[in-house]
Protein backbone atom coordinates (compact mmCIF):
# COMPACT_ATOMS: atom_id res chain seq x y z
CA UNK A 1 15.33 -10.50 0.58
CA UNK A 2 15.75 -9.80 -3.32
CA UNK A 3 12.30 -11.33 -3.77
CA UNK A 4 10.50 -9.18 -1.70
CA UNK A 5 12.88 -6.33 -1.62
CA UNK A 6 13.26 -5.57 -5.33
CA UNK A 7 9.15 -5.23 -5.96
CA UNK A 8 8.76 -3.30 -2.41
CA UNK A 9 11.59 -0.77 -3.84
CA UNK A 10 9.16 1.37 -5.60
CA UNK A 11 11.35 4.18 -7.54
CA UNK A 12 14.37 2.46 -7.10
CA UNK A 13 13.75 -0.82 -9.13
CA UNK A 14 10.29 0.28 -10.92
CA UNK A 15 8.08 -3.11 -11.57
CA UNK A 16 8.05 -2.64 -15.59
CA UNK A 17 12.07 -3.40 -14.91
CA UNK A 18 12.11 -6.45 -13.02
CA UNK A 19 11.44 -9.87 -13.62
CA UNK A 20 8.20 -10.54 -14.71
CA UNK A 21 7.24 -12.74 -11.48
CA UNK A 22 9.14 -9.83 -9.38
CA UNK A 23 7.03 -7.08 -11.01
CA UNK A 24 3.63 -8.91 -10.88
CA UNK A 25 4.40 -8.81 -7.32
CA UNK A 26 5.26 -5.02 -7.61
CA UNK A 27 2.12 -3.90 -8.89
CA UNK A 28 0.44 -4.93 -6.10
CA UNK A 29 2.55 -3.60 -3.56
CA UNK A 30 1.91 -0.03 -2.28
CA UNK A 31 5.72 1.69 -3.25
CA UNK A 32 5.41 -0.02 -7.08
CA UNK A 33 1.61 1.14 -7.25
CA UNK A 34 2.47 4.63 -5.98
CA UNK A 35 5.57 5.26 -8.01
CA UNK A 36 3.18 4.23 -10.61
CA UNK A 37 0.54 6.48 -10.22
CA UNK A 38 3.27 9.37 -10.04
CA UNK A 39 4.90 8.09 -12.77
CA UNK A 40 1.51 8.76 -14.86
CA UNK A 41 0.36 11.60 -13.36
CA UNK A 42 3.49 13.73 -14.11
CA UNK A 43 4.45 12.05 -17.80
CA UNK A 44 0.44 11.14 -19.07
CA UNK A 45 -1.56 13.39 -17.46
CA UNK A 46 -4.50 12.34 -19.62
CA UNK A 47 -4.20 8.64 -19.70
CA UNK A 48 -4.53 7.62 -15.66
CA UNK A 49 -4.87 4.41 -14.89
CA UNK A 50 -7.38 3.37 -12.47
CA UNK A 51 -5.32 -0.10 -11.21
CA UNK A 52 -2.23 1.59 -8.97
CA UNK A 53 -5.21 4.00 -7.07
CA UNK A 54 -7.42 0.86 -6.65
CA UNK A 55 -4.30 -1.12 -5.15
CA UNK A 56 -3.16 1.95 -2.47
CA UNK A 57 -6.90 2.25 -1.91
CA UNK A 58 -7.03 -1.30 -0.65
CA UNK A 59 -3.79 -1.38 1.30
CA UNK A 60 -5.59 1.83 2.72
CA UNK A 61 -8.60 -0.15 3.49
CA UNK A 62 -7.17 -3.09 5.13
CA UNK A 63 -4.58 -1.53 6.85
CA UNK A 64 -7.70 0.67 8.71
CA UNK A 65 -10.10 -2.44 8.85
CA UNK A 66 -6.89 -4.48 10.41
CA UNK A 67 -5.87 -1.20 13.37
CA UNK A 68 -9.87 -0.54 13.90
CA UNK A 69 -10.48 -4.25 14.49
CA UNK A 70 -7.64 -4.96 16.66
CA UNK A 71 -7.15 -1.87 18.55
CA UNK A 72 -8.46 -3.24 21.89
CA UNK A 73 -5.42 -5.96 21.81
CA UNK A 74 -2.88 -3.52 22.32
CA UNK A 75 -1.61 -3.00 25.51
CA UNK A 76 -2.16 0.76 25.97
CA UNK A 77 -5.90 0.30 23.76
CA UNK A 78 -9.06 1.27 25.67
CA UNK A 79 -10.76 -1.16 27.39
CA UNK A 80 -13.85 -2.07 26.07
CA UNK A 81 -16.11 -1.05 29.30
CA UNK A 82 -13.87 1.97 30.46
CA UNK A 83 -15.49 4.97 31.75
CA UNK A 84 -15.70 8.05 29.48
CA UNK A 85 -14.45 10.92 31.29
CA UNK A 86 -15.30 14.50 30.80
């Protein structure tokens, strides 16, 4: 639980103050990479960093790719031959 919970914190335990193992794994989780990105935004406004955008823009990606593939397996999911109604 502390090794995934502490990097998944986001604001709470910010990456740059764990562990270095604990906040490489932070950086590349969605609440460290957002808090990041806020973190920027608000205090650098003109030094952004392209790496926490890049890492929500893949969890964003995958998590789409991952509920457009699978959709049909879910119980209530259309079946694949239904009739379209209307």
């Amino acid at each position: 639980m502390v090794l995934l919970g502490n990097p998944s914190s986001g604001g709470a335990v910010s990456w740059p103050l764990l562990p270095s193992l604990l906040g490489e794994i932070g950086r590349w989780l969605p609440p460290g990479a957002s808090v990041n990105a806020q973190h920027t935004a608000v205090y650098f406004r003109h030094n952004q960093h392209f790496f926490p955008f890049a890492v929500l823009g893949a969890w964003a990606a995958v998590s789409c790719a991952v509920f457009w593939i699978w959709r049909h397996r879910h119980p209530g999911g259309r079946e694949a031959n239904a009739a379209v109604s209307g």
